[in-house]
C-alpha atoms as a PDB file:
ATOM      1  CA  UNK A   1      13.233  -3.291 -75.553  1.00  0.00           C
ATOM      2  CA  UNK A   2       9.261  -2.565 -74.811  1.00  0.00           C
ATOM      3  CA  UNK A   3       9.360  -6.375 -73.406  1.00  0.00           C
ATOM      4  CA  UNK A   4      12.058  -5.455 -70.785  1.00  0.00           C
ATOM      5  CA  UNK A   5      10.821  -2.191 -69.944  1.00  0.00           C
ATOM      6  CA  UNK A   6       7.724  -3.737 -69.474  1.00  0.00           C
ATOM      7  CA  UNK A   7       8.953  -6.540 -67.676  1.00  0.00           C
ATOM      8  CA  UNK A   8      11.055  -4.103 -65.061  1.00  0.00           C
ATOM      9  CA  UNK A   9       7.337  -1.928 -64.365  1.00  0.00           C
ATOM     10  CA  UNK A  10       6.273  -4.756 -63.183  1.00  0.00           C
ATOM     11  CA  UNK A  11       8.719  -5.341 -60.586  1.00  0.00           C
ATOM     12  CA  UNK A  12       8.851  -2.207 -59.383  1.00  0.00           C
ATOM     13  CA  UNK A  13       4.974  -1.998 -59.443  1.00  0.00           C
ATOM     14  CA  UNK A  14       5.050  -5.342 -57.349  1.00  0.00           C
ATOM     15  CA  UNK A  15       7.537  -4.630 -55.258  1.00  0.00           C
ATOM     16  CA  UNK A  16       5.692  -1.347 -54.006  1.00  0.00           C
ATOM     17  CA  UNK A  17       2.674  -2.638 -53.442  1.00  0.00           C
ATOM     18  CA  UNK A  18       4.533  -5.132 -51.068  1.00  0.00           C
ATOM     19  CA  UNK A  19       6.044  -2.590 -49.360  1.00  0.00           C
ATOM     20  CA  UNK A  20       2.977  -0.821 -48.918  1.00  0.00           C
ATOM     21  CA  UNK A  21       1.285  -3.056 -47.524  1.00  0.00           C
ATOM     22  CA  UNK A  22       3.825  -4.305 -44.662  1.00  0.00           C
ATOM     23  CA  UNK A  23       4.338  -0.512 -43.923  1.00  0.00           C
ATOM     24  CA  UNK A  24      -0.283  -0.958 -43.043  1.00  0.00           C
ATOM     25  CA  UNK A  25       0.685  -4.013 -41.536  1.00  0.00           C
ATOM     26  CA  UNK A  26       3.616  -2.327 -39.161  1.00  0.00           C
ATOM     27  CA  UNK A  27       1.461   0.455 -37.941  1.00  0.00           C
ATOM     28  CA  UNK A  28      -1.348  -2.249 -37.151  1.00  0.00           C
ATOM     29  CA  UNK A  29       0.697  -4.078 -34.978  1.00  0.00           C
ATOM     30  CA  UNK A  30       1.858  -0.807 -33.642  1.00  0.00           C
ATOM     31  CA  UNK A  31      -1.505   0.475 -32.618  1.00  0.00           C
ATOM     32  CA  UNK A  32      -2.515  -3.160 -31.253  1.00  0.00           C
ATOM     33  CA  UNK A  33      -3.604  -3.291 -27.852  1.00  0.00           C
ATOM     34  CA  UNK A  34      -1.395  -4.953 -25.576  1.00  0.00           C
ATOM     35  CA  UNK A  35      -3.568  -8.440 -24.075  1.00  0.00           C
ATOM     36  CA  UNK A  36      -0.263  -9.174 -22.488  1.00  0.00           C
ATOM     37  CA  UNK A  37       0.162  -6.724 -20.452  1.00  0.00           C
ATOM     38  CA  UNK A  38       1.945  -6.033 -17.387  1.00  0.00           C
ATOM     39  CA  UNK A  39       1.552  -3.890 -14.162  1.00  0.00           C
ATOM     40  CA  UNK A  40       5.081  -3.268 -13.550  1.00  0.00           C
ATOM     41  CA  UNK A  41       5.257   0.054 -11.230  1.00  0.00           C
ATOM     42  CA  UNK A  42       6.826   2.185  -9.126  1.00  0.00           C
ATOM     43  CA  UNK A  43       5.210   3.118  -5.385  1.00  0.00           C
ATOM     44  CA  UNK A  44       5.714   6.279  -3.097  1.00  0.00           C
ATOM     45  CA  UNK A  45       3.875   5.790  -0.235  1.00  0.00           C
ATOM     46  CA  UNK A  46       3.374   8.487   3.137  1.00  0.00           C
ATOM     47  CA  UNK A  47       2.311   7.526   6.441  1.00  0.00           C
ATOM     48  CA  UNK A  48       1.605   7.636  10.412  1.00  0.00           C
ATOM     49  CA  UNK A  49       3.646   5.629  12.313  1.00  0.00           C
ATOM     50  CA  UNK A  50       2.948   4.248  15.708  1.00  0.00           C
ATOM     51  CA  UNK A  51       4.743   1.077  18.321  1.00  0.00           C
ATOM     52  CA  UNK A  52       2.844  -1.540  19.761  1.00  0.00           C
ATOM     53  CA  UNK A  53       3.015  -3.584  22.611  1.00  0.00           C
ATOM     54  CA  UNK A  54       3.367  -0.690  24.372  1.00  0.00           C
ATOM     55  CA  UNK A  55       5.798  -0.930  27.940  1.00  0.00           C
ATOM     56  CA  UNK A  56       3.792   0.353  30.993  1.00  0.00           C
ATOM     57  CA  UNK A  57       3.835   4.432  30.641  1.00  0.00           C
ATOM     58  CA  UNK A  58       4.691   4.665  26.998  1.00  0.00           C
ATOM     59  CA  UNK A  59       3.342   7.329  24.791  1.00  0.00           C
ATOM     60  CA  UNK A  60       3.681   8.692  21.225  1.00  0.00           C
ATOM     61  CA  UNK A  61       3.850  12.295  21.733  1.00  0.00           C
ATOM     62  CA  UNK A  62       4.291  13.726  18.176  1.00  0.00           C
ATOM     63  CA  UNK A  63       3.522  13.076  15.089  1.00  0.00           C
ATOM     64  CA  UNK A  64       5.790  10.463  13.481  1.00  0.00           C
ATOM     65  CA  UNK A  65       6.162  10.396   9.588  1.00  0.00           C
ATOM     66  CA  UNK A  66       7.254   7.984   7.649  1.00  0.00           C
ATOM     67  CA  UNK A  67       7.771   7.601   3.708  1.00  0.00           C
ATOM     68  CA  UNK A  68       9.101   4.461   1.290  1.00  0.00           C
ATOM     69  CA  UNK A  69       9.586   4.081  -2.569  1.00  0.00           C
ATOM     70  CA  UNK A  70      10.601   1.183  -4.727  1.00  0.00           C
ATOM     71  CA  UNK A  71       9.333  -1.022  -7.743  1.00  0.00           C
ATOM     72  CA  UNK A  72       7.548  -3.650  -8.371  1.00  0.00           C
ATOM     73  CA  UNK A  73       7.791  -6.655 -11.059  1.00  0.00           C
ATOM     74  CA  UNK A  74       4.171  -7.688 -12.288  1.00  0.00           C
ATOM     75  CA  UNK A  75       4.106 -11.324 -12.866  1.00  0.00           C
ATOM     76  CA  UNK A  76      -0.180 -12.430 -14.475  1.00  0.00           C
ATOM     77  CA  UNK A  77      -0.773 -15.756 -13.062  1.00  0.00           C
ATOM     78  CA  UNK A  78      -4.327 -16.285 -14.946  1.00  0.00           C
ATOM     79  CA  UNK A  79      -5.594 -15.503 -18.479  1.00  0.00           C
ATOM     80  CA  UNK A  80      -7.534 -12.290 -17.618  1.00  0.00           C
ATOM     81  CA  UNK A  81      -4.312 -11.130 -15.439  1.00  0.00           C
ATOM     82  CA  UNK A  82      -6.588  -9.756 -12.998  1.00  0.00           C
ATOM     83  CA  UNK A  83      -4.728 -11.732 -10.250  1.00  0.00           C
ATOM     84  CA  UNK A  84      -0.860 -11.649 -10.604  1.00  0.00           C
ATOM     85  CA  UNK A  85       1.924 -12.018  -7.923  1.00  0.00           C
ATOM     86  CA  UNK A  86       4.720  -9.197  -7.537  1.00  0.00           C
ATOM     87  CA  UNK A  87       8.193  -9.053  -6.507  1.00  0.00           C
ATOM     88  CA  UNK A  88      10.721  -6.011  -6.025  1.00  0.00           C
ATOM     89  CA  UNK A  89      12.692  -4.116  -3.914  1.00  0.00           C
ATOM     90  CA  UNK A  90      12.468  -0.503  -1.815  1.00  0.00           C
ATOM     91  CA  UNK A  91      13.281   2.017   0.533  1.00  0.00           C
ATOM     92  CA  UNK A  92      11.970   3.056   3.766  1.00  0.00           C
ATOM     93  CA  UNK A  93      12.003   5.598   6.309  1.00  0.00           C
ATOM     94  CA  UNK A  94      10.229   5.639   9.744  1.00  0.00           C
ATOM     95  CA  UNK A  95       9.975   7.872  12.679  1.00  0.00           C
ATOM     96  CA  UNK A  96       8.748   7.434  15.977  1.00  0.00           C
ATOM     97  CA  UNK A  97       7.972   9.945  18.302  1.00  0.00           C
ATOM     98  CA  UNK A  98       7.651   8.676  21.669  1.00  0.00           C
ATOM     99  CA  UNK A  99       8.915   8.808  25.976  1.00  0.00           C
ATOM    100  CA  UNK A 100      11.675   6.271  25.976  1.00  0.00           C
ATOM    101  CA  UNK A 101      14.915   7.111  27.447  1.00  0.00           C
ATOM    102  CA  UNK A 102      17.938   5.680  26.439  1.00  0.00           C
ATOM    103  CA  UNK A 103      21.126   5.695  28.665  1.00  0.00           C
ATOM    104  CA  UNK A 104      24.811   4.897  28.054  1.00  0.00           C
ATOM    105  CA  UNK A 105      26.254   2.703  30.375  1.00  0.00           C
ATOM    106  CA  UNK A 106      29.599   1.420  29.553  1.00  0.00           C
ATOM    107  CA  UNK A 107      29.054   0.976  26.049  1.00  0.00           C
ATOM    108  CA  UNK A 108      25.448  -1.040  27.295  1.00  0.00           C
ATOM    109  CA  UNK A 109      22.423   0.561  27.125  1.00  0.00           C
ATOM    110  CA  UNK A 110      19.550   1.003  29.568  1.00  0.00           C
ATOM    111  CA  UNK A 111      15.870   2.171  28.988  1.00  0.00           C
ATOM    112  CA  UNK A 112      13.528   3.538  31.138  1.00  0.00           C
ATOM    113  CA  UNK A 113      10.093   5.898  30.327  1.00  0.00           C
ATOM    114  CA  UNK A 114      11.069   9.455  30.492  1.00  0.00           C
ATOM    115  CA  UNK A 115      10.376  10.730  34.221  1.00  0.00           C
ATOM    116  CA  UNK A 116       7.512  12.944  34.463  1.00  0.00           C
ATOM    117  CA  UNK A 117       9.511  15.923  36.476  1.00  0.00           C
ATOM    118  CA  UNK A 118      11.634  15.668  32.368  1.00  0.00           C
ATOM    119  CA  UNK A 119      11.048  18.412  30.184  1.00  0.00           C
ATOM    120  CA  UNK A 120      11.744  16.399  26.632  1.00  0.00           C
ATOM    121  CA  UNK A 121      11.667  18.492  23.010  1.00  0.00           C
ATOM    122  CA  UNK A 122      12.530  15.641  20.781  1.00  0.00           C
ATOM    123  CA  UNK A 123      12.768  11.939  22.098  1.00  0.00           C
ATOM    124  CA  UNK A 124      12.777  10.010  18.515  1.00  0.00           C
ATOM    125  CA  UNK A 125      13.758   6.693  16.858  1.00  0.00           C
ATOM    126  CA  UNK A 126      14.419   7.004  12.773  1.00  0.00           C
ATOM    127  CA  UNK A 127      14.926   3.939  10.888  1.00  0.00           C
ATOM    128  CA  UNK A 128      15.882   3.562   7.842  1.00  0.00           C
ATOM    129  CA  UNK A 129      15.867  -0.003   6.032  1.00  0.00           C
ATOM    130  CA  UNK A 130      16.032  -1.605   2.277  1.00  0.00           C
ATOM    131  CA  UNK A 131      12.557  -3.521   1.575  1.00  0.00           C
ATOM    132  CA  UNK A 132      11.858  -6.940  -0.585  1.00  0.00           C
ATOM    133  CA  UNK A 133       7.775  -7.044  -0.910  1.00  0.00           C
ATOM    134  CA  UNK A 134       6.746 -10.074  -2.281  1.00  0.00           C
ATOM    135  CA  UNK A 135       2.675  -9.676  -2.525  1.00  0.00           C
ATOM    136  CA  UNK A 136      -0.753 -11.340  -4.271  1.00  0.00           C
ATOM    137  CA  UNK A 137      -2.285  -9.079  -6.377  1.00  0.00           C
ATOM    138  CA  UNK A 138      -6.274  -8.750  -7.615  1.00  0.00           C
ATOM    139  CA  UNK A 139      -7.421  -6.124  -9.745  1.00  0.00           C
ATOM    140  CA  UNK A 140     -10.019  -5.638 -12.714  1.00  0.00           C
ATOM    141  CA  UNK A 141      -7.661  -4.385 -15.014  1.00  0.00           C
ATOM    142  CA  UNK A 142      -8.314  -4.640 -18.974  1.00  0.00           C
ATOM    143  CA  UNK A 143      -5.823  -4.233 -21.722  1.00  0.00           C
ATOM    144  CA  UNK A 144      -7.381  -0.984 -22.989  1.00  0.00           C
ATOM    145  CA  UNK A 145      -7.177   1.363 -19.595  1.00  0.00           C
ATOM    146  CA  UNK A 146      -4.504   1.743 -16.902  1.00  0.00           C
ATOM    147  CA  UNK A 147      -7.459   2.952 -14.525  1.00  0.00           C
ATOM    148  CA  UNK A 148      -9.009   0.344 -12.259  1.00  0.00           C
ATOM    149  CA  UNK A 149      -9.698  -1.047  -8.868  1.00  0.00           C
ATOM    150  CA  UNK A 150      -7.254  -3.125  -6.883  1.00  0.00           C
ATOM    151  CA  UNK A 151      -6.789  -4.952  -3.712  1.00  0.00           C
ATOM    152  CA  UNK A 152      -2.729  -5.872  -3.509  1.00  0.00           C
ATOM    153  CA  UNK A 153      -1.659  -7.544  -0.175  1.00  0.00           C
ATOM    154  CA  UNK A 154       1.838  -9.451   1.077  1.00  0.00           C
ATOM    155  CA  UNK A 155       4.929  -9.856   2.819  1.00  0.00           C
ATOM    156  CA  UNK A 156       7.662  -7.282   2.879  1.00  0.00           C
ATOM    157  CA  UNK A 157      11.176  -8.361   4.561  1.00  0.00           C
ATOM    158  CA  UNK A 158      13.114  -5.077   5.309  1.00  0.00           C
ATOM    159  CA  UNK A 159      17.077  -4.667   6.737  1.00  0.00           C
ATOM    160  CA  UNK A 160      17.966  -1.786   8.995  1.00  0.00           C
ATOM    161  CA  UNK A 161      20.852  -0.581   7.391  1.00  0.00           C
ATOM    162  CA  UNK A 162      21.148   3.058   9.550  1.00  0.00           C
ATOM    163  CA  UNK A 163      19.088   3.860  12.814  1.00  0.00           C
ATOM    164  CA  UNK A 164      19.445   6.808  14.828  1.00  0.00           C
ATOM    165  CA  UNK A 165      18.143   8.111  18.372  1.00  0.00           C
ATOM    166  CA  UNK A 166      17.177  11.488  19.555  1.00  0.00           C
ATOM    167  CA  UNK A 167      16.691  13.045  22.903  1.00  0.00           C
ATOM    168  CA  UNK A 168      16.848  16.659  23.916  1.00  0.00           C
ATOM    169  CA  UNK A 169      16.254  17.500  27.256  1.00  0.00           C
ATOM    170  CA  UNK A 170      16.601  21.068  29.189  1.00  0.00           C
ATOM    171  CA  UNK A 171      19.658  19.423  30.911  1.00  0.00           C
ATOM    172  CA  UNK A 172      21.897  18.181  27.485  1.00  0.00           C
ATOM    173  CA  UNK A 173      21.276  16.226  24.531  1.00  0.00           C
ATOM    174  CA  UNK A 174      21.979  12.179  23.515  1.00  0.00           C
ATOM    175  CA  UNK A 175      21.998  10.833  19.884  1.00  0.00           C
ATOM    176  CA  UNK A 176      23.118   7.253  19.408  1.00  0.00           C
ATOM    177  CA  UNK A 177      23.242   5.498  16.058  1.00  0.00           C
ATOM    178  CA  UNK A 178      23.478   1.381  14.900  1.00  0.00           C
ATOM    179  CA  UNK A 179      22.104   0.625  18.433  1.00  0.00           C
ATOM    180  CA  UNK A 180      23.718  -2.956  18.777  1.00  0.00           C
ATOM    181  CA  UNK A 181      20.114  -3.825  20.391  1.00  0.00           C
ATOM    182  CA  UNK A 182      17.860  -3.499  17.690  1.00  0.00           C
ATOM    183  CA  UNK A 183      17.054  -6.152  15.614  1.00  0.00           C
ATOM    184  CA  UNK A 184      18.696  -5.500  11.982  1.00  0.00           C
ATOM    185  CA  UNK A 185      15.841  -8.005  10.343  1.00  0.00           C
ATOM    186  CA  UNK A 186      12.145  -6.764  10.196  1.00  0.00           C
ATOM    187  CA  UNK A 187       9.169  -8.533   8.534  1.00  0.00           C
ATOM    188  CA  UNK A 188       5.780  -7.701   8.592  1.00  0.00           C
ATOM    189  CA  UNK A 189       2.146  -8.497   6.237  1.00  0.00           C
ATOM    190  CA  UNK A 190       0.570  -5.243   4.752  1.00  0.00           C
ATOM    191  CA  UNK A 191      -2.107  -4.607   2.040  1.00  0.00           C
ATOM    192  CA  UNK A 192      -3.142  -1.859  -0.156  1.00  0.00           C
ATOM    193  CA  UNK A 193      -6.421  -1.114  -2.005  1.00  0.00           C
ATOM    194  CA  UNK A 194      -7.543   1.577  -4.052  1.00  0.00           C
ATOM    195  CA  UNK A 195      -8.523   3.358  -7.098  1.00  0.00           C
ATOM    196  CA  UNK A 196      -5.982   4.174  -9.756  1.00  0.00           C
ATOM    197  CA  UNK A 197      -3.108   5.812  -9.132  1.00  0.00           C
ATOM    198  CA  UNK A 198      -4.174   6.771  -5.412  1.00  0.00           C
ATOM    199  CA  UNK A 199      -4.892   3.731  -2.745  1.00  0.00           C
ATOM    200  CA  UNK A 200      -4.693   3.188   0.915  1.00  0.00           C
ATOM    201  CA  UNK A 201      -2.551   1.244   2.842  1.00  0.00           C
ATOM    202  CA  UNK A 202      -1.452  -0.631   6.142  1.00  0.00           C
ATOM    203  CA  UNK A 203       1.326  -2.223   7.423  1.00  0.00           C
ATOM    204  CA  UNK A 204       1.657  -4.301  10.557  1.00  0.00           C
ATOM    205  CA  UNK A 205       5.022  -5.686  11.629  1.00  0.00           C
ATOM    206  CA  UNK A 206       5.570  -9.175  12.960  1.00  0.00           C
ATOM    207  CA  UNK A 207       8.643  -8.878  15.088  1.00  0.00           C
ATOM    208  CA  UNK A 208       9.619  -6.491  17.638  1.00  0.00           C
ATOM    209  CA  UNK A 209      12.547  -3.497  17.032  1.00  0.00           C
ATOM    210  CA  UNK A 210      14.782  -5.007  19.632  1.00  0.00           C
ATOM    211  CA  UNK A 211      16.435  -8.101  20.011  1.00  0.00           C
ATOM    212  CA  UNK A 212      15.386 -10.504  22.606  1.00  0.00           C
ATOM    213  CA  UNK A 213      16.794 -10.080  25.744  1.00  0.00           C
ATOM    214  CA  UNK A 214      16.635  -6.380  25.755  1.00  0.00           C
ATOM    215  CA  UNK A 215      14.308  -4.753  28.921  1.00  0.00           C
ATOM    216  CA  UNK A 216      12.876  -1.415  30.078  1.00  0.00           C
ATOM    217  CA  UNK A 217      12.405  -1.033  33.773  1.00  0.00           C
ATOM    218  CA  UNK A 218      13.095  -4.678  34.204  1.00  0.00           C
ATOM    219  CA  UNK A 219      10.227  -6.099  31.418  1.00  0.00           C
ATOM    220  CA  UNK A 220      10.976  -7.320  28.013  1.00  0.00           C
ATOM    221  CA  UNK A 221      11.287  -4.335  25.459  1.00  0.00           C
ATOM    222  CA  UNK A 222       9.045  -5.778  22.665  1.00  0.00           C
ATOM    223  CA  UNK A 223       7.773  -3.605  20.716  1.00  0.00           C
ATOM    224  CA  UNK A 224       6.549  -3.542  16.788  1.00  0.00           C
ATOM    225  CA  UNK A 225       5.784  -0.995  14.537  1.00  0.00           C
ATOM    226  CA  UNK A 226       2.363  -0.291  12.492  1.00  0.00           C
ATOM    227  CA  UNK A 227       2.176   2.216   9.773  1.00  0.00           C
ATOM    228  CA  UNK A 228      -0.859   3.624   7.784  1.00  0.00           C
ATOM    229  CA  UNK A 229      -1.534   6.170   5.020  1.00  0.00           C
ATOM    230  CA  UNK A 230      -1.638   6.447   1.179  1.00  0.00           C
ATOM    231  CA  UNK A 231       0.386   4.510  -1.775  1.00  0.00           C
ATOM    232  CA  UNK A 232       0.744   6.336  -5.039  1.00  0.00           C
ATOM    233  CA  UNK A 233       1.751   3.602  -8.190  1.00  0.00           C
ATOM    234  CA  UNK A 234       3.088   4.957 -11.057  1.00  0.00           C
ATOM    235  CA  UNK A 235       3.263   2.752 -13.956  1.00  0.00           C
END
């Protein structure tokens, strides 16, 4: 009987020790630093936005905010993972502020700059399109802090899903929405650089609002948007 009883401490001293040790070994690998890390985020950005190749007599008159959000897939493309290309989707919306005059002419449209002798309150463009960034991305990341310097720059292709326009006038008011003459594809380059969470950016957009063919006064109406401000990631 002392052999078995023997025998069975033992096991059960064996066994505990075993266990023991894998429960060490399973908070180890718990509290391991990740060297594989990625910078998957999400991005709120806020900005100014302003039209160039301005018609003859154009102006921006207002301030014209804009705002977009989405997320971005990290994907490391060296050992360090300080440089890393990205991929996701988003959301934008952009105002613009300016004199042009829209006016409905048997289901066409004309434009013209806003007479002088005009009193305007609101003459305004909003767009609103769905974003795919695809961008090359440097930072000096390390494994051990979130906090560090980066430089992120790329391509974002965007589709104008809603657009709306805005004019009030002391004689009435117009609104007109999924103007047939603006282009429903946008594309434009843009970077970002910063510290941490908080970084600045720039967009500048390679094709114009309207589709080609589309005058003011006569001239082509090609015009492209620019936006500037701050980008917030949040991992």
């Amino acid at each position: 009987m002392k052999k078995y009883i023997f025998i069975l401490f033992f096991i059960v001293t064996a066994t505990t020790s075993a266990q023991n040790k894998d429960a060490k070994q399973v908070e180890h690998d718990f509290d391991a630093i990740d060297s594989l890390y990625r910078e998957d985020q999400f991005y709120f950005s806020v900005s100014y936005c302003l039209m160039q190749s301005k018609p003859d007599g154009f102006q921006q008159n207002k301030f014209s905010p804009g705002m977009s959000l989405g997320f971005l897939r990290d994907m490391p493309i060296n050992k360090n993972r300080t440089l890393a290309l990205a991929a996701g989707i988003g959301y934008t919306y952009s105002t613009y502020n300016q004199n042009i005059v829209i006016i409905s002419n048997n289901q066409n449209y004309e434009y013209q700059i806003a007479p002088d002798d005009v009193a305007i309150s609101k003459d305004r463009f909003i767009f609103h399109t769905i974003d795919l960034p695809i961008e090359f991305r440097w930072r000096n990341s390390i494994p051990e802090s979130t906090k560090f310097w980066r430089v992120y720059t790329g391509l974002k292709l965007s589709y104008l899903f809603y657009d709306e326009y805005k004019l009030e006038t002391s004689s009435g008011n117009v609104s007109i929405s999924n103007n047939k003459d603006l282009n429903p594809f946008q594309f434009g380059v843009y970077v970002s650089a910063g510290w941490n969470t908080v970084n600045v950016f720039a967009y500048y957009g390679l094709n114009s609002f309207f589709k080609s063919g589309t005058k003011i006064d006569g001239n082509p109406l090609d015009v492209n948007g620019i936006r500037f401000g701050l980008m917030f990631y949040i991992l």
